[in-house]
C-alpha atoms as a PDB file:
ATOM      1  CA  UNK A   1      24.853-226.728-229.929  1.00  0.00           C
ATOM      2  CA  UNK A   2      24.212-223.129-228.566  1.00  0.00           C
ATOM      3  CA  UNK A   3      22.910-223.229-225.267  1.00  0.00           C
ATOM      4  CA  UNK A   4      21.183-220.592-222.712  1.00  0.00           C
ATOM      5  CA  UNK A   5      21.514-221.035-219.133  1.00  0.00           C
ATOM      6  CA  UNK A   6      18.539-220.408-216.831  1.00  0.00           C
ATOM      7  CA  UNK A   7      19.712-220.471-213.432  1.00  0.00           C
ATOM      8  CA  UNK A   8      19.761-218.035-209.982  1.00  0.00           C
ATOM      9  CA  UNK A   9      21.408-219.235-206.879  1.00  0.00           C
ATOM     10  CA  UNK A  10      24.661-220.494-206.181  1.00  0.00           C
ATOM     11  CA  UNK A  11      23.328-224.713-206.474  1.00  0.00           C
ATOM     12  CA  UNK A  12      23.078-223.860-210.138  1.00  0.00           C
ATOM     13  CA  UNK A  13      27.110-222.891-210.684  1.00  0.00           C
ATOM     14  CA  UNK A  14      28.464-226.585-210.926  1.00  0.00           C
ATOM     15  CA  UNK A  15      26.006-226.882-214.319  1.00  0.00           C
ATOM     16  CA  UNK A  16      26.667-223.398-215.618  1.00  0.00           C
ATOM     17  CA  UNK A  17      30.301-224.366-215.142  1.00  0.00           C
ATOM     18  CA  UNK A  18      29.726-227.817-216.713  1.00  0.00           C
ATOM     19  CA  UNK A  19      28.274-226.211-219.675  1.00  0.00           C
ATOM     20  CA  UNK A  20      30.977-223.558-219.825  1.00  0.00           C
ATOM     21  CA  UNK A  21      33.248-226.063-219.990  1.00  0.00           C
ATOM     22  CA  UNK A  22      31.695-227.955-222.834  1.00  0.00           C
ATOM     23  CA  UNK A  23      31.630-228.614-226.515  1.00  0.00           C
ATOM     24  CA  UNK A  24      28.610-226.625-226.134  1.00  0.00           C
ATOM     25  CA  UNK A  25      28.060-223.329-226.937  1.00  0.00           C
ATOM     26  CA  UNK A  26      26.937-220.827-223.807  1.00  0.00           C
ATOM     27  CA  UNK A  27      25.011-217.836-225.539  1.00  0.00           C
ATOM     28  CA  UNK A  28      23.658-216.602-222.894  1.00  0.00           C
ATOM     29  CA  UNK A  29      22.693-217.111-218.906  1.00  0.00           C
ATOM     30  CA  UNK A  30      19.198-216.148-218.010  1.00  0.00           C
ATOM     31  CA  UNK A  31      18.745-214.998-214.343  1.00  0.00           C
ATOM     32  CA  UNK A  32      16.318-213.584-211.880  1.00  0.00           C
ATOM     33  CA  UNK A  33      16.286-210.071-211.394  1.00  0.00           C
ATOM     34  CA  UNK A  34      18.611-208.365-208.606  1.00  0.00           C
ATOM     35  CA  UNK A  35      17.090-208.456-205.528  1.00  0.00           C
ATOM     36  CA  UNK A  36      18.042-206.639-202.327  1.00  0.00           C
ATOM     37  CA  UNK A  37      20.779-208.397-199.654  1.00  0.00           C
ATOM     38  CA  UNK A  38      21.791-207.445-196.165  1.00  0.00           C
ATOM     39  CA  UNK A  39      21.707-205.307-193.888  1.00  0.00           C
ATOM     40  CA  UNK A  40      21.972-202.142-195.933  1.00  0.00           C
ATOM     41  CA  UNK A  41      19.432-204.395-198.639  1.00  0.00           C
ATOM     42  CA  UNK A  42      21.401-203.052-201.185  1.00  0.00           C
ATOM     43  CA  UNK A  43      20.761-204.512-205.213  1.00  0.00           C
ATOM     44  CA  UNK A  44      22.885-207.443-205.687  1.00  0.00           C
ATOM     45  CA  UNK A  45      22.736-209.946-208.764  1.00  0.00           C
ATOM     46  CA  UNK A  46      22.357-213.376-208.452  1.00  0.00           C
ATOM     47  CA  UNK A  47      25.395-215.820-208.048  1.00  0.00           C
ATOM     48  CA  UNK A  48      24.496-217.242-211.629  1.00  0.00           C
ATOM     49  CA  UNK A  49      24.802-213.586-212.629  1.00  0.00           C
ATOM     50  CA  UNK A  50      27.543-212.632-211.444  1.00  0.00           C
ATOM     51  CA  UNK A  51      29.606-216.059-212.736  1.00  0.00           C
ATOM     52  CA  UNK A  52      28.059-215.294-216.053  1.00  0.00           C
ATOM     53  CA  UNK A  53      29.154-211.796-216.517  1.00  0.00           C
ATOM     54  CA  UNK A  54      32.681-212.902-215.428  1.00  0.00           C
ATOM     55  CA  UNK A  55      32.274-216.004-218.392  1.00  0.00           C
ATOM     56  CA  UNK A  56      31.729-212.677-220.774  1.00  0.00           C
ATOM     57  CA  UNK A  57      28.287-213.975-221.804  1.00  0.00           C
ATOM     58  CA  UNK A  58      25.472-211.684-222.170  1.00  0.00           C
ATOM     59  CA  UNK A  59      23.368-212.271-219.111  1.00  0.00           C
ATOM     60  CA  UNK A  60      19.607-211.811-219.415  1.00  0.00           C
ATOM     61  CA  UNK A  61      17.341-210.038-216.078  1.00  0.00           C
ATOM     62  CA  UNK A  62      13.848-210.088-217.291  1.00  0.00           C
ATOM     63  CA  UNK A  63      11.605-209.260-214.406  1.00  0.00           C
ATOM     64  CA  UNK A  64       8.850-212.155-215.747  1.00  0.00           C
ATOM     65  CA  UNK A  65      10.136-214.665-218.726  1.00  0.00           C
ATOM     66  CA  UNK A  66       6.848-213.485-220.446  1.00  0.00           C
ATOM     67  CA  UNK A  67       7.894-209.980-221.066  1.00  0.00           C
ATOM     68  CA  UNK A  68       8.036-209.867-224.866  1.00  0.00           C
ATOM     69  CA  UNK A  69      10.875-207.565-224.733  1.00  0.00           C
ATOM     70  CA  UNK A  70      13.017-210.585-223.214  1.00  0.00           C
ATOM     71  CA  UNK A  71      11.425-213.308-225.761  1.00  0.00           C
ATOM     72  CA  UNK A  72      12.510-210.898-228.619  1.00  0.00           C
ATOM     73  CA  UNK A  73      15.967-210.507-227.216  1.00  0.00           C
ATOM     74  CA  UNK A  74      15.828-214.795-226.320  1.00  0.00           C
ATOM     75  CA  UNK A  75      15.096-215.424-230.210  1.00  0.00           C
ATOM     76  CA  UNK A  76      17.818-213.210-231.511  1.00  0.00           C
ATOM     77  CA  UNK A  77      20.328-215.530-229.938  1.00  0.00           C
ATOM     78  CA  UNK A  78      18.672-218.579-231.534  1.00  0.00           C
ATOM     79  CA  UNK A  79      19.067-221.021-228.738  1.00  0.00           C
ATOM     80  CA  UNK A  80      19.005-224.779-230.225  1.00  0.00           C
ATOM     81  CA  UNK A  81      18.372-225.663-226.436  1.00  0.00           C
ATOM     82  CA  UNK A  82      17.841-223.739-223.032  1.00  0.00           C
ATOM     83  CA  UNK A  83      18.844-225.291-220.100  1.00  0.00           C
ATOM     84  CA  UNK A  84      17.596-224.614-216.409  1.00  0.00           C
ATOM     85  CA  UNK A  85      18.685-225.642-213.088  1.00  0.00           C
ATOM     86  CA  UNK A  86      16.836-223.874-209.931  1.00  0.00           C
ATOM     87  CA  UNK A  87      15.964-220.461-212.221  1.00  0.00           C
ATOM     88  CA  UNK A  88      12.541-219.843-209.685  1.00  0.00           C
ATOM     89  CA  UNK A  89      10.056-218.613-212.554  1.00  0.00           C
ATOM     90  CA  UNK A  90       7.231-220.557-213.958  1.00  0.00           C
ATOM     91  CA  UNK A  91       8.162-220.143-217.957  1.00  0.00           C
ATOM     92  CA  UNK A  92       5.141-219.803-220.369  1.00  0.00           C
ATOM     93  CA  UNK A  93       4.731-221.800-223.369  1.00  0.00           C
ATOM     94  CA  UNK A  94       5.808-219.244-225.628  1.00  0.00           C
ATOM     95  CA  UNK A  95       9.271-218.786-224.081  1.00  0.00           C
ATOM     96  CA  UNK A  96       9.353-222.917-223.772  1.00  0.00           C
ATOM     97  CA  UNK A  97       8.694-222.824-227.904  1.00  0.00           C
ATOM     98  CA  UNK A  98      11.413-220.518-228.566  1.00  0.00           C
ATOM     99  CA  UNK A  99      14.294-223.353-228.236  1.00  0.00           C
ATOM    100  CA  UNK A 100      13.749-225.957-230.692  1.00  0.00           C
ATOM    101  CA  UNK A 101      15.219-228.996-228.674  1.00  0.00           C
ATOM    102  CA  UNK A 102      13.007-227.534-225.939  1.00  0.00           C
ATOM    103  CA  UNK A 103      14.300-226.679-221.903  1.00  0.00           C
ATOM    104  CA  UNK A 104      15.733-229.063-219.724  1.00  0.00           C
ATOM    105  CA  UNK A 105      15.411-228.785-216.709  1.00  0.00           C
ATOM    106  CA  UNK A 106      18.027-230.560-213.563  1.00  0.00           C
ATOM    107  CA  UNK A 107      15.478-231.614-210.984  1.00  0.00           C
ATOM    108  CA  UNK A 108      16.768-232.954-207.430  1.00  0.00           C
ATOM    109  CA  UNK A 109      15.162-235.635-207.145  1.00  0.00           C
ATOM    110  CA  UNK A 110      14.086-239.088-209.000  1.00  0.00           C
ATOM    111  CA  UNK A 111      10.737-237.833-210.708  1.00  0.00           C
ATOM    112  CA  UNK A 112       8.072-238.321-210.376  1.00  0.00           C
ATOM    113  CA  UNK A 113       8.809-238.768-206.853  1.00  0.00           C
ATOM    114  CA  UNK A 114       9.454-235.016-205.044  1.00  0.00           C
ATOM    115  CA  UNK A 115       7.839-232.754-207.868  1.00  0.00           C
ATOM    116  CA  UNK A 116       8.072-229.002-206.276  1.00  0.00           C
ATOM    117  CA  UNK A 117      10.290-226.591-204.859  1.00  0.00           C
ATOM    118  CA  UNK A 118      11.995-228.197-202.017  1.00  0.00           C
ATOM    119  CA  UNK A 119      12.770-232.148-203.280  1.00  0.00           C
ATOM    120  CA  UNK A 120      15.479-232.415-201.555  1.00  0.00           C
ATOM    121  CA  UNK A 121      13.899-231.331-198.086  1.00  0.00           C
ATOM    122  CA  UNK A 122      11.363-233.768-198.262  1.00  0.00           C
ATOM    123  CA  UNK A 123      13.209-236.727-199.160  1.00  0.00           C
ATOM    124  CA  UNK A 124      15.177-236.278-195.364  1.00  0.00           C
ATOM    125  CA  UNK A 125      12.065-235.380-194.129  1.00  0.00           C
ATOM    126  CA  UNK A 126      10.450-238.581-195.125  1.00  0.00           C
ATOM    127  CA  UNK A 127      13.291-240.537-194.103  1.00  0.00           C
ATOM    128  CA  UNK A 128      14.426-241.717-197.891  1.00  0.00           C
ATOM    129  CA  UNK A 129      17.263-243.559-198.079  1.00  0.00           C
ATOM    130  CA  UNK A 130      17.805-242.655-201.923  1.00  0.00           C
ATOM    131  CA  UNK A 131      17.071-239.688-203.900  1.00  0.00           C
ATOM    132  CA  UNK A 132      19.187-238.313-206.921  1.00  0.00           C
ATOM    133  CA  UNK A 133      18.900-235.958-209.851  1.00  0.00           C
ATOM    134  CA  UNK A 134      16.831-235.710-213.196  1.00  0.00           C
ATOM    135  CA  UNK A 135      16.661-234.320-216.554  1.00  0.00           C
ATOM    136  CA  UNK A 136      13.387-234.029-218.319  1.00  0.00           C
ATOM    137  CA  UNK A 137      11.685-231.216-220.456  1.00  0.00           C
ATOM    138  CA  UNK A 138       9.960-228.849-219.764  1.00  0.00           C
ATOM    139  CA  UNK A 139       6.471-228.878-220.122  1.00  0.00           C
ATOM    140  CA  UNK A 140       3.216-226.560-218.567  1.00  0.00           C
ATOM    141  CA  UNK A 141       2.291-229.259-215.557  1.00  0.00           C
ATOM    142  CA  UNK A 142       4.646-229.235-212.771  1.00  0.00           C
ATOM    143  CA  UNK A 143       8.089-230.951-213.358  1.00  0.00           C
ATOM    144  CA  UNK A 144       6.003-233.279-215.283  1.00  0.00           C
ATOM    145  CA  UNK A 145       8.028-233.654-218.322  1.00  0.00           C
ATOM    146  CA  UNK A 146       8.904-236.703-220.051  1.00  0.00           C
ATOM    147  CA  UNK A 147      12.790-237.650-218.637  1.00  0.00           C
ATOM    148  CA  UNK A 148      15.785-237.992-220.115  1.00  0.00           C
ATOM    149  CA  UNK A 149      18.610-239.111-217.486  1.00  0.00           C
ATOM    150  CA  UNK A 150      18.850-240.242-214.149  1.00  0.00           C
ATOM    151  CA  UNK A 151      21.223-240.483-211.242  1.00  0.00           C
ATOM    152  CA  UNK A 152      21.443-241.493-207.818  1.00  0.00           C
ATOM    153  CA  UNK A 153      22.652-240.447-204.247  1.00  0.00           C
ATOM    154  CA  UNK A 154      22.604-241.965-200.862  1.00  0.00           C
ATOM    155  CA  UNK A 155      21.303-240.393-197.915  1.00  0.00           C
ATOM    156  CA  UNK A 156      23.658-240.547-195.257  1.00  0.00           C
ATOM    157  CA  UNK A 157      22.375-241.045-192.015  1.00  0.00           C
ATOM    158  CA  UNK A 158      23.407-237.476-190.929  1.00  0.00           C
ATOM    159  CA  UNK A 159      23.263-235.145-194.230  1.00  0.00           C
ATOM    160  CA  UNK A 160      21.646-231.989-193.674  1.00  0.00           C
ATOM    161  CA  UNK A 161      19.674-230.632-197.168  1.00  0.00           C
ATOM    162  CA  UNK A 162      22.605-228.233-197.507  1.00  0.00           C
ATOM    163  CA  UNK A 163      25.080-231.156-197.476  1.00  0.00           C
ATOM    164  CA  UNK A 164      23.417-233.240-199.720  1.00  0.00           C
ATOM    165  CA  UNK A 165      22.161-230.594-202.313  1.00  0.00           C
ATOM    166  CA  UNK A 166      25.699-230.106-202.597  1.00  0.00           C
ATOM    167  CA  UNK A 167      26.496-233.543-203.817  1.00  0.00           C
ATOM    168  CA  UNK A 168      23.749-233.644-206.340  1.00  0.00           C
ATOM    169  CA  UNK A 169      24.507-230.332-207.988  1.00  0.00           C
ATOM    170  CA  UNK A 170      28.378-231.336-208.883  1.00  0.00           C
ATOM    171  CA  UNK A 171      26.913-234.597-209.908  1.00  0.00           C
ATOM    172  CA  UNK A 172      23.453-233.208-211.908  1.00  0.00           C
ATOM    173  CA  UNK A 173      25.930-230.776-213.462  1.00  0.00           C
ATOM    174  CA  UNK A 174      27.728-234.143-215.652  1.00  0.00           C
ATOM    175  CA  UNK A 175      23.917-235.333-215.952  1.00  0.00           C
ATOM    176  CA  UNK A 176      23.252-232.315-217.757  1.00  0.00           C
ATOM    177  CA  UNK A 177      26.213-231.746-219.801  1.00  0.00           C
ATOM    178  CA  UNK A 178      25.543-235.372-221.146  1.00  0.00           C
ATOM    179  CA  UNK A 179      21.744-234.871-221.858  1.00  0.00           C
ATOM    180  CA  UNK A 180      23.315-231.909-223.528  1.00  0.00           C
ATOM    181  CA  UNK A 181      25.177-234.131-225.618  1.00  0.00           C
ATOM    182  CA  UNK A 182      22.673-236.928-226.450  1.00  0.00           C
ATOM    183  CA  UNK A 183      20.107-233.875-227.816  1.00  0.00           C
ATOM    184  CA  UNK A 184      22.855-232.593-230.248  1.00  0.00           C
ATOM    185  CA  UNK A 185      23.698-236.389-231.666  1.00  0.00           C
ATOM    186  CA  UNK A 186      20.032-237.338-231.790  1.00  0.00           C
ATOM    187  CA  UNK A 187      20.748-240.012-229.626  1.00  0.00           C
ATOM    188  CA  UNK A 188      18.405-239.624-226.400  1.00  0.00           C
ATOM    189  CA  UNK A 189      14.776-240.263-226.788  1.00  0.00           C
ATOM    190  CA  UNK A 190      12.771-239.192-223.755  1.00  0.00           C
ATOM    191  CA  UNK A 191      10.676-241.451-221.473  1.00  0.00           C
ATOM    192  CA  UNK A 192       7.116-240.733-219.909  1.00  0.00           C
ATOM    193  CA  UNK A 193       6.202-240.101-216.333  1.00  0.00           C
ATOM    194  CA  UNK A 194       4.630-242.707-214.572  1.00  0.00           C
ATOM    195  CA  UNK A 195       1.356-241.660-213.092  1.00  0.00           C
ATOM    196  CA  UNK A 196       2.576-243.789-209.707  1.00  0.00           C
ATOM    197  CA  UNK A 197       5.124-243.038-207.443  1.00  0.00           C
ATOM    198  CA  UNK A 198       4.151-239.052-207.712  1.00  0.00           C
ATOM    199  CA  UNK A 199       4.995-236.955-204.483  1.00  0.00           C
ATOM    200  CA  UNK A 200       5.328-233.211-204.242  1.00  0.00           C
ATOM    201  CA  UNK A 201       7.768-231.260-202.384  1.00  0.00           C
ATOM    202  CA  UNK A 202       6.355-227.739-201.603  1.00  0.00           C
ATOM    203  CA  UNK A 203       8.397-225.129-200.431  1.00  0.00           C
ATOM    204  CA  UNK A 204       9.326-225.259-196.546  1.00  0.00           C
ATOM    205  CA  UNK A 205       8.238-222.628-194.763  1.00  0.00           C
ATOM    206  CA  UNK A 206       9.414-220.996-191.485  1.00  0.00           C
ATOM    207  CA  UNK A 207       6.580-222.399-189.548  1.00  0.00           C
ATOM    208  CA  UNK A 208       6.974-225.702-190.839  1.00  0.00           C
ATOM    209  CA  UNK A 209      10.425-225.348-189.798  1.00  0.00           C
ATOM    210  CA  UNK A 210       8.809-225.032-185.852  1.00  0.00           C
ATOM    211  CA  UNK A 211       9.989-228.158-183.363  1.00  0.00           C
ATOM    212  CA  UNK A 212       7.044-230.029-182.548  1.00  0.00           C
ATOM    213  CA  UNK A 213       8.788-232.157-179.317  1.00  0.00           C
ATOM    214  CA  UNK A 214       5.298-234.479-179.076  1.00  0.00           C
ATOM    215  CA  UNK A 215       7.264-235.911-182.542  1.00  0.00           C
ATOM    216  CA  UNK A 216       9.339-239.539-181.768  1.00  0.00           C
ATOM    217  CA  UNK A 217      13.568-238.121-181.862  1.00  0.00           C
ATOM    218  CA  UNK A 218      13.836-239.761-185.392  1.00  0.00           C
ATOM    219  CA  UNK A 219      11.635-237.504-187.120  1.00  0.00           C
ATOM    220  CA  UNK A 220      12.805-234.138-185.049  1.00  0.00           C
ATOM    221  CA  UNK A 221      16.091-235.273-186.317  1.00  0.00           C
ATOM    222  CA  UNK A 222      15.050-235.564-189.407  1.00  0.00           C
ATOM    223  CA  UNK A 223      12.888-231.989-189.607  1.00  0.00           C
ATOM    224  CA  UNK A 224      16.294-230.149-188.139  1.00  0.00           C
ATOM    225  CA  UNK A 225      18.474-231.689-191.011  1.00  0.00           C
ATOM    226  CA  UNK A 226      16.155-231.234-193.687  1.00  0.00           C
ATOM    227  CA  UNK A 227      15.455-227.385-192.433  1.00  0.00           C
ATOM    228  CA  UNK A 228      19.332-226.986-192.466  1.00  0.00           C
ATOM    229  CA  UNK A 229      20.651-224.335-193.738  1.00  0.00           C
ATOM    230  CA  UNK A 230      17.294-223.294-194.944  1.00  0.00           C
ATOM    231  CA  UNK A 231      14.546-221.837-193.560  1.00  0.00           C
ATOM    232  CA  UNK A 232      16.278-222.959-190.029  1.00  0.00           C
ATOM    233  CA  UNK A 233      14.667-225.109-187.370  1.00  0.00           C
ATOM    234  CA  UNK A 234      13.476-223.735-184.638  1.00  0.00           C
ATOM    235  CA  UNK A 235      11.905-223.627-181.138  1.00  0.00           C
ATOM    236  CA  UNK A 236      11.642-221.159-178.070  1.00  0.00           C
ATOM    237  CA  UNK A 237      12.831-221.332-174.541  1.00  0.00           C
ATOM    238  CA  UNK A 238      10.913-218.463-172.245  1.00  0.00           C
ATOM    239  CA  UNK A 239       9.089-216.990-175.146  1.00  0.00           C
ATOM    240  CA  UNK A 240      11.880-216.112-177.470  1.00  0.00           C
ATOM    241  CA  UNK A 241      12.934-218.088-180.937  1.00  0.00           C
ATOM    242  CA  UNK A 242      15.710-220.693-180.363  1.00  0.00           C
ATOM    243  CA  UNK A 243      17.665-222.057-183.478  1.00  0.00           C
ATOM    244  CA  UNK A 244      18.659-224.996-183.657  1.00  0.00           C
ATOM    245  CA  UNK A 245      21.143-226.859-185.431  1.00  0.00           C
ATOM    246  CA  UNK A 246      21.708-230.717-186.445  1.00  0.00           C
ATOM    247  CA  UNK A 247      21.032-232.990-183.210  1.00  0.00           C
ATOM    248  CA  UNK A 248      21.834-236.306-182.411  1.00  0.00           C
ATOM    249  CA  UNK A 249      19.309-239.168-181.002  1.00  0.00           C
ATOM    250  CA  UNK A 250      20.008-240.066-177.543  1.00  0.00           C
ATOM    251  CA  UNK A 251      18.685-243.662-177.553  1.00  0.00           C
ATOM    252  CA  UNK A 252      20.962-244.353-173.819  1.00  0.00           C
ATOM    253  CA  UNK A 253      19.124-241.844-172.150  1.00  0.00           C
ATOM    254  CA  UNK A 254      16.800-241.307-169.764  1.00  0.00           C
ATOM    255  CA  UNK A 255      13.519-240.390-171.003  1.00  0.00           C
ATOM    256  CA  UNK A 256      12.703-236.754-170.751  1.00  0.00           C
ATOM    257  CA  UNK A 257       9.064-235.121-171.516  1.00  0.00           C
ATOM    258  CA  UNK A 258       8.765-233.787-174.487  1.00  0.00           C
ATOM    259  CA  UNK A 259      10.461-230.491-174.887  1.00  0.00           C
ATOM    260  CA  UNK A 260      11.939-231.136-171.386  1.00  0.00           C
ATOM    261  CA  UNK A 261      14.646-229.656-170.752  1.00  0.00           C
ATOM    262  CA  UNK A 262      18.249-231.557-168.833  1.00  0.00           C
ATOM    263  CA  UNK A 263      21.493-229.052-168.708  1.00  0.00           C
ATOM    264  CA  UNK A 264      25.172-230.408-167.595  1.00  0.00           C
ATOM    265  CA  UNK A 265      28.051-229.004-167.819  1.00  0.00           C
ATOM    266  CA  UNK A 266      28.604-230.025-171.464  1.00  0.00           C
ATOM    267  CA  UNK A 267      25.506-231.114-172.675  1.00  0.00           C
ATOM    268  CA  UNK A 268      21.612-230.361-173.519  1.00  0.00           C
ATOM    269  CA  UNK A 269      19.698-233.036-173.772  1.00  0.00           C
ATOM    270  CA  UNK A 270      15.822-232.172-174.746  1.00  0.00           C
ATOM    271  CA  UNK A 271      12.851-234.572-174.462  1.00  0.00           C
ATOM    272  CA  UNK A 272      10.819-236.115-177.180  1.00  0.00           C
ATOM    273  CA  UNK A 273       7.953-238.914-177.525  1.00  0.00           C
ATOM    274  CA  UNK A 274      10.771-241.071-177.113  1.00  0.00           C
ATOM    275  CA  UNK A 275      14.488-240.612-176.611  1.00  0.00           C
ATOM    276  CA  UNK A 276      16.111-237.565-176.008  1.00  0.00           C
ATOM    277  CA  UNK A 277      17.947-235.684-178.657  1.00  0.00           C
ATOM    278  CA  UNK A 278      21.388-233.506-177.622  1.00  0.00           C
ATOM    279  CA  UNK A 279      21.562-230.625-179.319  1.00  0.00           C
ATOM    280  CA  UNK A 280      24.420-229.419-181.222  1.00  0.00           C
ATOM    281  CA  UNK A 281      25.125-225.799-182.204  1.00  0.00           C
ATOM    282  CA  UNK A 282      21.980-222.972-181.220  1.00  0.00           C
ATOM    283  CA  UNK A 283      21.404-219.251-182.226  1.00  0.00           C
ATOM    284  CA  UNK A 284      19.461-217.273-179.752  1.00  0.00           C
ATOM    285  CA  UNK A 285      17.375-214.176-180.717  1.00  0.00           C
ATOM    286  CA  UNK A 286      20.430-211.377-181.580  1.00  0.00           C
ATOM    287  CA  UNK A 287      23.154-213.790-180.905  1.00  0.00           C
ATOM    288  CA  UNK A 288      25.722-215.954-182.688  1.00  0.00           C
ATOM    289  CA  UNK A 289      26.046-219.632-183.294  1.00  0.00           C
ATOM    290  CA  UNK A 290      27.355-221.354-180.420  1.00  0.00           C
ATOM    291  CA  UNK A 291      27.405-224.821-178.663  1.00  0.00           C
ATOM    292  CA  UNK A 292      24.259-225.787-177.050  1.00  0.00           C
ATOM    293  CA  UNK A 293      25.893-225.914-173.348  1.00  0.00           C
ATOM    294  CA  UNK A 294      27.455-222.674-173.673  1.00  0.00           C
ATOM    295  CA  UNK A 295      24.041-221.253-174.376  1.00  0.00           C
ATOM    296  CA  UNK A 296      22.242-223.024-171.497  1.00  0.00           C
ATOM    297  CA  UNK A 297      25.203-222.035-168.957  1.00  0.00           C
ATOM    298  CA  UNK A 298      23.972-219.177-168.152  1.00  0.00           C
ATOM    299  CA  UNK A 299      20.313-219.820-167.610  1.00  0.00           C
ATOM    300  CA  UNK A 300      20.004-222.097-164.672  1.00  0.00           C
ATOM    301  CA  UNK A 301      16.647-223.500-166.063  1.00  0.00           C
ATOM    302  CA  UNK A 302      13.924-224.329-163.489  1.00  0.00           C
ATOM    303  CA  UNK A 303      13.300-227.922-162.930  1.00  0.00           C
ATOM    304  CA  UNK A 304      10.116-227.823-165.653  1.00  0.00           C
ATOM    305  CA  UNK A 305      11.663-225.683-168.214  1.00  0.00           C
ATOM    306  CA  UNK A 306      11.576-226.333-171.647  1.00  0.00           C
ATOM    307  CA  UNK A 307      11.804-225.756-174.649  1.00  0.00           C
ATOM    308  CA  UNK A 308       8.721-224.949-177.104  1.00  0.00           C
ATOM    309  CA  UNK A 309       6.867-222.560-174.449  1.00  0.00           C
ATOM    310  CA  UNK A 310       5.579-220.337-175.820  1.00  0.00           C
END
């Protein structure tokens, strides 16, 4: 079957690979356009990109999939299916008619729970202790499609979204392949949405992302985790942003206020509506990642600092 890829950042490699590596055919990878990086904010092209081009398969930069230009070029290589995993641009119905086994998209999560942009995210944040991956086609209404394939993942008790994205793309990749393969053999009939059980996952944002320390320690666990690596939790200590990394509940401790602050020699400990939490690695404004204690060494805190001040 000859297959496009529509993919962007470096979660969609393990199913580019997958395909790749299959009895498919890879005509082409479609990709969002290069965008600037660091400090210099040069150009650079996408992971996807850049993995394509080494794969020697034309690799397609349309700045909107609507441009007819790119449609044009799209039905020239004669896709029998197009298949998409985190490619970040709505696609209009007459790019999705193009294909005629349709797009497939690989969706983190179990639809229809965790429709949107961050699934993943908001399955820690809500304290799920299962989420997976699905396949379904594409259709106009918001990863809405009817489904073909499911899998499944724990949550472990201390993934961070980065950690567990991770899992489900090398194991959404085989999901893929083998929706893949039940298209071409006209084995795999697709399955309706149910209208219960719908949840949406919109984007996180960098003020969600803010430390509220009124929250009970489970669920500021749960916000740093699910903000980690991406957007990056945060608080501030004397009016400047504070980073934070994963933390860990300190259910043995003495309570703290929230946002209170307790410094030892090798430990923070910071207050919540219930127990403390001791926090793990920190990044204060213009410095580098380093252990919580090392950062509070040096500021011999006043007996009411704390954190989220200003």
């Amino acid at each position: 079957m000859r297959v496009v890829f529509a993919g962007t950042p470096e979660v969609a490699l393990p199913s580019l690979e997958a395909i790749a590596a299959s009895g498919h055919e890879l005509v082409a990878v479609l990709t969002r356009p290069d965008a600037p990086a660091g400090r210099g904010r040069q150009l650079v092209s996408s992971p996807v990109a850049q993995r394509g081009e080494e794969l020697g398969v034309p690799v397609l930069k349309p700045e909107h999939p609507r441009d007819p230009a790119f449609q044009d070029e799209l039905r020239a290589l004669a896709p029998d299916c197009c298949a998409v995993v985190a490619y970040g641009a709505l696609l209009p119905q007459s790019a999705l008619d193009i294909a005629p086994l349709g797009w497939v998209n690989l969706h983190f999560s179990v639809l229809p729970a965790w429709r949107g942009a961050a699934p993943v995210q908001h399955a820690i944040l809500a304290g799920d202790e299962v989420t997976g991956a699905t396949t379904f086609r594409i259709v106009r209404e918001l990863d809405a499609g009817p489904v073909f394939g499911v899998m499944t993942e724990t949550i472990r008790p201390r993934d961070t979204a980065g950690e567990l994205l991770a899992r489900l793309a090398e194991g959404g990749a085989g999901l893929l392949v083998a929706t893949l393969d039940g298209l071409a053999d006209g084995t795999l009939d697709p399955r309706e949405q149910q209208p219960d059980g719908v949840t949406v996952a919109p984007k996180i944002t960098v003020e969600d992302a803010r430390i509220d320390w009124s929250a009970p320690a489970p669920a500021v666990d749960r916000l740093v985790r699910a903000c980690t690596p991406s957007p990056g939790a945060w608080s501030t200590y004397d009016g400047e942003r504070l980073k934070l990394g994963p933390v860990s509940i300190a259910g043995d401790h003495d309570p703290l206020p929230p946002g209170g602050l307790e410094v030892t020699k090798h430990a923070v400990h910071v207050g919540t509506a219930t127990a403390p939490v001791l926090l793990g690695d920190v990044k204060a404004f213009g410095k580098n990642w380093m252990p919580a204690a090392d950062w509070a060494r040096g500021l011999r805190p006043r007996a009411d600092a704390r954190l989220g001040d200003g």
